[in-house]
Structures are given as C-alpha cells and as structure tokens.
Protein backbone atom coordinates (compact mmCIF):
# COMPACT_ATOMS: atom_id res chain seq x y z
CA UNK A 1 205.24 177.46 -101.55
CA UNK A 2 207.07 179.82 -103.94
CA UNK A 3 207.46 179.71 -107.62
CA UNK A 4 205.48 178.33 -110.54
CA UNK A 5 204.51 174.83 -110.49
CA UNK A 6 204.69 172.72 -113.90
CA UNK A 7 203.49 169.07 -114.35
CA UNK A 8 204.43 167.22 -117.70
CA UNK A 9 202.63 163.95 -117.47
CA UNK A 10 204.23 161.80 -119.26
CA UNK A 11 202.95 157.88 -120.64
CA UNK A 12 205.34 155.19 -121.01
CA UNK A 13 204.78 151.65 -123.43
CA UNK A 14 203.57 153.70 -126.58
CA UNK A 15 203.98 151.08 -129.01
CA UNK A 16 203.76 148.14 -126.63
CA UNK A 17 200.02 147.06 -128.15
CA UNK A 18 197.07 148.16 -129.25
CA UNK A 19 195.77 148.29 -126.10
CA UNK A 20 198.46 150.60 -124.31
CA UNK A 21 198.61 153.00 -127.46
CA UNK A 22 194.87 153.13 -127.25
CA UNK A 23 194.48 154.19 -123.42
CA UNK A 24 197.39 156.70 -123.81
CA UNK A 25 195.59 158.47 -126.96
CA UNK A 26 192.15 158.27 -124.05
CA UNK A 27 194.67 159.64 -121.26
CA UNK A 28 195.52 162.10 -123.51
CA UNK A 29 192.41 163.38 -125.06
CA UNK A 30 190.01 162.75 -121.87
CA UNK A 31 192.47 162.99 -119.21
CA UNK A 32 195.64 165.12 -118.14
CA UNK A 33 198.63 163.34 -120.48
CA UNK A 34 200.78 165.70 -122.55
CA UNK A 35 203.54 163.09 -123.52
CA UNK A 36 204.24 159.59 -124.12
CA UNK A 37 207.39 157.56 -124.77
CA UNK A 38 207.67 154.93 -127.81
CA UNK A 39 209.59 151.83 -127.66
CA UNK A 40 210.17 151.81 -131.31
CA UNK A 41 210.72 147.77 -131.22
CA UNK A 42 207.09 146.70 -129.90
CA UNK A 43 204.80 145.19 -131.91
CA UNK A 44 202.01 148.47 -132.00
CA UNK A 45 205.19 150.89 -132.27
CA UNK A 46 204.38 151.97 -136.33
CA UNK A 47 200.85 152.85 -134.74
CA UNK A 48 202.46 155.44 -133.28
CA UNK A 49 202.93 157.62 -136.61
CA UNK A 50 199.29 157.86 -136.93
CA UNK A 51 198.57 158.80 -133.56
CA UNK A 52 201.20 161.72 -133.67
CA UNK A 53 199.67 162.88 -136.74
CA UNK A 54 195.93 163.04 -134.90
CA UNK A 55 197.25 164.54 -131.83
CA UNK A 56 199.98 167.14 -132.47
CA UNK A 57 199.88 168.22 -129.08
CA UNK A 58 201.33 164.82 -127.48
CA UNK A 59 205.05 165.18 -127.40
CA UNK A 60 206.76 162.09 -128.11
CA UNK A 61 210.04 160.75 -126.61
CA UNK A 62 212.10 157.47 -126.77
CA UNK A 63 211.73 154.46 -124.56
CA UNK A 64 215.39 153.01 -124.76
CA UNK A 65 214.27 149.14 -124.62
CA UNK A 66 216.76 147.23 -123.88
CA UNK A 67 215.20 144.19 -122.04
CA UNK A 68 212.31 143.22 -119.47
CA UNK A 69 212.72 141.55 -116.10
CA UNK A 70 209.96 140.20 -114.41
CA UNK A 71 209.72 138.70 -110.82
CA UNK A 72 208.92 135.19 -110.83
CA UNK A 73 209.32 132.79 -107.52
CA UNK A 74 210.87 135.04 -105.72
CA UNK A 75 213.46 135.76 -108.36
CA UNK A 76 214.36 138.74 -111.36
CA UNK A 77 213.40 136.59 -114.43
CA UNK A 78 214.60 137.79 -118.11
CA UNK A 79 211.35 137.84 -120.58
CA UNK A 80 213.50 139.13 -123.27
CA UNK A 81 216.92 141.07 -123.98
CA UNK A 82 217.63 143.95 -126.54
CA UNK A 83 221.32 143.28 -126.06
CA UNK A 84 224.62 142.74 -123.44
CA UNK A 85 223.95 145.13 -121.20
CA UNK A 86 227.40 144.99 -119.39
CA UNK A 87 228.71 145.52 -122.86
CA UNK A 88 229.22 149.32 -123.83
CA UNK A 89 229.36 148.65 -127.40
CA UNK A 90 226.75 146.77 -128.05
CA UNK A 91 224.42 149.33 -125.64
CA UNK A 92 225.33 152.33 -127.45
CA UNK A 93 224.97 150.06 -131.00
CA UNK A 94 221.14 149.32 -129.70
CA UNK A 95 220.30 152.37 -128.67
CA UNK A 96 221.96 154.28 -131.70
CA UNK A 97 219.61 151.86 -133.79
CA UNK A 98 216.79 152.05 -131.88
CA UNK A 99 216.67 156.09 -132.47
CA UNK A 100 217.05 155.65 -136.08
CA UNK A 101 213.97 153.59 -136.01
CA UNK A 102 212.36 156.55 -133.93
CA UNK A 103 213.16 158.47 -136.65
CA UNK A 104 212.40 156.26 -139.67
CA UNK A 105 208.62 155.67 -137.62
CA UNK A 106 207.88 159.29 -137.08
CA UNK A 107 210.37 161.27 -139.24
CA UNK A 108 211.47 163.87 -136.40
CA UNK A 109 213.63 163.12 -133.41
CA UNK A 110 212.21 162.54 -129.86
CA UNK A 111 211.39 165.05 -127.08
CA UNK A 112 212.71 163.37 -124.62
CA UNK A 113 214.82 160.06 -123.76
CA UNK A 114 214.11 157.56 -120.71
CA UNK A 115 214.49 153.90 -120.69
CA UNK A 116 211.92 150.66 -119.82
CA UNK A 117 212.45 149.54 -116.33
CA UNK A 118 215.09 152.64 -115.88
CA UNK A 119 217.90 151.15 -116.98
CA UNK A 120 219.45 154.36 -118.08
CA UNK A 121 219.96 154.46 -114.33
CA UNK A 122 223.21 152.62 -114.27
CA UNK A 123 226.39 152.21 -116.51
CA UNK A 124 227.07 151.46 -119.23
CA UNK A 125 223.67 152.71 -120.41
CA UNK A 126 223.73 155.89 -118.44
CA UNK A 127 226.66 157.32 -120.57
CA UNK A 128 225.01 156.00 -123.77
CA UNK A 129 221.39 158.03 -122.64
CA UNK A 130 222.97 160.76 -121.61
CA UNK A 131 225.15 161.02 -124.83
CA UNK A 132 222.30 160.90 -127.27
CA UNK A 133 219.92 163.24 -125.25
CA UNK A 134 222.76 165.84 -125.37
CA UNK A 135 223.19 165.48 -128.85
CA UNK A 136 219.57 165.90 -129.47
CA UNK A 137 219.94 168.84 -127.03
CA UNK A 138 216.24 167.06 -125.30
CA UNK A 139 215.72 165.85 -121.32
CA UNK A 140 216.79 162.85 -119.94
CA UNK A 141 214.89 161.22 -117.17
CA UNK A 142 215.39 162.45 -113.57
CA UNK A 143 218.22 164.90 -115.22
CA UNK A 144 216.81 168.45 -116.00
CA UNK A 145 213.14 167.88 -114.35
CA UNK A 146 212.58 166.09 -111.25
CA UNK A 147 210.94 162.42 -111.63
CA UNK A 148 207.97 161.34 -110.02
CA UNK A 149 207.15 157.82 -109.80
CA UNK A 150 204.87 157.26 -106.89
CA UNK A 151 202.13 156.35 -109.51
CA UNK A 152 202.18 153.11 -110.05
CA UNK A 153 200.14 150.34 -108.41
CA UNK A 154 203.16 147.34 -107.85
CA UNK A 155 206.12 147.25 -105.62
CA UNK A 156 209.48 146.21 -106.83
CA UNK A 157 208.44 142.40 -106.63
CA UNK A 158 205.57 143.20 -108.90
CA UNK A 159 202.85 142.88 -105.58
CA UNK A 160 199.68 145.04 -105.61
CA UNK A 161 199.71 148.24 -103.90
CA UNK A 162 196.33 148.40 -102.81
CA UNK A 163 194.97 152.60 -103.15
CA UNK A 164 198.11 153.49 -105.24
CA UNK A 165 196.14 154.50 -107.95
CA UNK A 166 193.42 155.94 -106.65
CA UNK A 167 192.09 159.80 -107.10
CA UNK A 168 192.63 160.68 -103.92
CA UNK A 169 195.96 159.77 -103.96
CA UNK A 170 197.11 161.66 -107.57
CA UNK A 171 195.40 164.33 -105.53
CA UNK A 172 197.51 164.51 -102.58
CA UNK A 173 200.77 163.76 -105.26
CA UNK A 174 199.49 167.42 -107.29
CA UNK A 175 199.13 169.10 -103.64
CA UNK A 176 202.99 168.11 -102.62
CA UNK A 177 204.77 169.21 -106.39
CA UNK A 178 207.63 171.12 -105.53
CA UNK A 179 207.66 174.68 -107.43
CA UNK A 180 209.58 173.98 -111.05
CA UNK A 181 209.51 171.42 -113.20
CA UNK A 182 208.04 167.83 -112.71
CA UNK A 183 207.71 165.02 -114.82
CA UNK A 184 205.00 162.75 -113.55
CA UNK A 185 205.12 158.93 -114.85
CA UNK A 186 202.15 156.69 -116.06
CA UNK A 187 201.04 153.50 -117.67
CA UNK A 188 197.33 153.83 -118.86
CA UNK A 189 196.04 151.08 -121.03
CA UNK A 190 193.16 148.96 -122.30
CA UNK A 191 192.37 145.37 -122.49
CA UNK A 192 195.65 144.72 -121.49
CA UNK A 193 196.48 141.15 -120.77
CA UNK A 194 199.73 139.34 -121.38
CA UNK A 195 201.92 141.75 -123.31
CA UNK A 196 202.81 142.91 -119.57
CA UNK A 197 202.69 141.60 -116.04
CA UNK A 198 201.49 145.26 -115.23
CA UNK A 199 198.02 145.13 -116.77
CA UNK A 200 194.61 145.63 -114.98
CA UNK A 201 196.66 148.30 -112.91
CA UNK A 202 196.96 150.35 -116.87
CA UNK A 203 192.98 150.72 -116.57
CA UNK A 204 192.73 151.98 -113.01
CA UNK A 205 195.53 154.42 -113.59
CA UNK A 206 193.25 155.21 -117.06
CA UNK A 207 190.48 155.93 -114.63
CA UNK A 208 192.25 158.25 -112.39
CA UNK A 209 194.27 160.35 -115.15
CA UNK A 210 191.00 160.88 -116.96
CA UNK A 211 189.08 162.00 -113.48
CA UNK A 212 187.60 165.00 -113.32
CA UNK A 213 188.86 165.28 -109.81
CA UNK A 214 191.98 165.53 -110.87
CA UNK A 215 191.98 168.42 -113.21
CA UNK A 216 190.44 170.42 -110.50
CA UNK A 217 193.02 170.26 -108.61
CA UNK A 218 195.52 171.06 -110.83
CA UNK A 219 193.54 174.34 -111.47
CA UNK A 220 192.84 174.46 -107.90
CA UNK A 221 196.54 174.51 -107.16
CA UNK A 222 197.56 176.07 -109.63
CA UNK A 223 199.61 173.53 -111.30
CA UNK A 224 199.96 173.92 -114.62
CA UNK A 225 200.77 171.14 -117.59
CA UNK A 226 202.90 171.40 -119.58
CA UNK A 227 204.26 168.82 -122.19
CA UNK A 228 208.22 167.95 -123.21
CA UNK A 229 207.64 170.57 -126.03
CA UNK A 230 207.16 173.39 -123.94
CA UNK A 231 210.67 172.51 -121.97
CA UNK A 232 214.15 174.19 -122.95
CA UNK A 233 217.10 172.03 -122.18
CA UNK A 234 219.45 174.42 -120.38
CA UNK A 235 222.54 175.11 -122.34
CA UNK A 236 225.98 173.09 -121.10
C-alpha cells in the first residue's frame, strides 16, 4: 500500500449528557479520539466550553441536529424535530442558528460540520451543510476525507451487531485504511441510559477506543492520527 496513512477519530453526541461528554473526554485522554462533534442544542452542550478549555488538543466540530428517528415496531418513529426538513428555509434558518450557538458556547467556529443521523446526506440540508462548511472554509462529512462508519454496534433497524465493536475488529478496520485521509466515526459514553436508544453499545466502543491493542496497531501500521486541526481544506 502506497502513501501515508492518516486516521482522525472523530466522537459524535458531545453535548448529548453528561454521560456521552464524559466518555468522549476518557476516549480522548485514555484512548485514540482527536475530535468530537457538539450538538449545541442538548442538554450537556454548555459542558462542552469547559472541556475544550481542559483539552486543547480535541478539535471540535458541529453536529447539525435537526431531529432523531428511532425504529419502533417495525417502523422510523420521530423522537423529536429541530425543524421542516423538506423546507429549505427553515433548514438553513436552524442550522444558521444552531452555529451561532456553536459560537456563543465556545467563542470560535467549528472544525468541522456533519449532521446527527447524516442528514446532511440529502437535500435540502446537503446544500445548507455544504454552504456553511465552505464559508467556514472547514470539512464536511464524507466530502474532503473519506468516512468510515463500520464502527458501530446496530444495524439500520437499531438490532445488535454482535462483535462490531470488538478489538479485533477496530484492528482489522486500521489494517484495511486506504493511504490519505480517513475520518473514523464513534459514540463512546458512560452510564448512558435513555437519552439514546444507542447506549450500552457507547461503553463497549469506550472499551475498545481506549485498548491498548489498538494503539499498537496504529503504530504497528503505521497509521498515524491526526485530528480536524491538522487538516487543510483544499482551496475551490
């Protein structure tokens, strides 16, 4: 395999609860996170400004939050809703607002932009991600650096996915990176119960960031991480 390798690992939820912020900040400090993104409208989100200010080396982005789906009985079930999301106006009004509250929270602008659930995926909230990132001249999810997503212990349906999160397995992901960039997606957390129907999963996925095992191979392959900081947006 030719060319560099470089692995941002990157935590979404910051702000979600006291629980996720705490087992990001233990991702980060024990494990192999070098970024997280903030959903500025969650009820832990102003915890956020202290933790930036203890660990200067976690880049922070923005987690456009525009709603949560859950599947229920075999159906896509709302559990709340930032806005009309077939509406362009009022998805470029939320997002615009949700940034300023980024801003107001941490007084800097975000290294990065990606969305809860992906919904920057598809229009109208595509155009109105991609519009701010360019402004802020920062990465957008699966734009600039490749996404990885294989870490994650649910299906679509929200069903376990028994051995997803296991060592060996984040092992066998670092052995496969492509030479470039990668961003690498996570959801550590602790003691986290109801604020999500992805919970216990955030403490196994805790376990494996923060896993020895893990940073060997990265130095065993040669993989080396990097944060959104260290990443220059390419020039239009």
């Amino acid at each position: 395999m030719g060319g560099e390798r470089f692995l941002i690992v990157n935590a979404d939820d910051l702000g979600l609860s006291p629980g996720v912020n705490a087992g990001i900040v233990r991702a980060h400090e024990d494990g192999i996170v070098t970024s997280a993104s903030l959903m500025v409208r969650q009820p832990a989100a102003h915890e956020a400004a202290s933790i930036a200010a203890a660990h200067p080396g976690l880049a922070i982005g923005i987690h456009l939050d525009l709603g949560q789906w859950d599947f229920e009985d075999g159906e896509w079930v709302a559990a709340y809703l930032r806005c009309d999301q077939s509406e362009r106006a009022a998805v470029e009004a939320e997002c615009r607002a949700q940034l300023a509250a980024f801003r107001e929270i941490l007084g800097r602008d975000p290294t990065h932009v990606d969305s809860h659930q992906h919904v920057h995926e598809v229009e109208p909230v595509a155009s109105a991600a991609a519009t701010i990132a360019a402004e802020l001249g920062v990465p957008l999810r699966g734009r600039q650096i490749r996404y990885e997503g294989s870490f994650y212990g649910q299906t679509g349906r929200g069903e376990p996915v028994p051995g997803a999160l296991a060592p060996a397995r984040m092992i066998a992901l670092i052995r496969s990176l492509p030479s470039g960039w990668t961003e690498l997606g996570c959801h550590p957390g602790l003691g986290v119960e109801t604020e999500s129907s992805y919970a216990h999963e955030r403490e196994l996925e805790l376990r494996t960031l923060c896993d020895p095992s893990v940073s060997a191979a990265l130095a065993a392959e040669k993989v080396y991480l990097r944060s959104f900081s260290d990443f220059t947006t390419p020039s239009s």
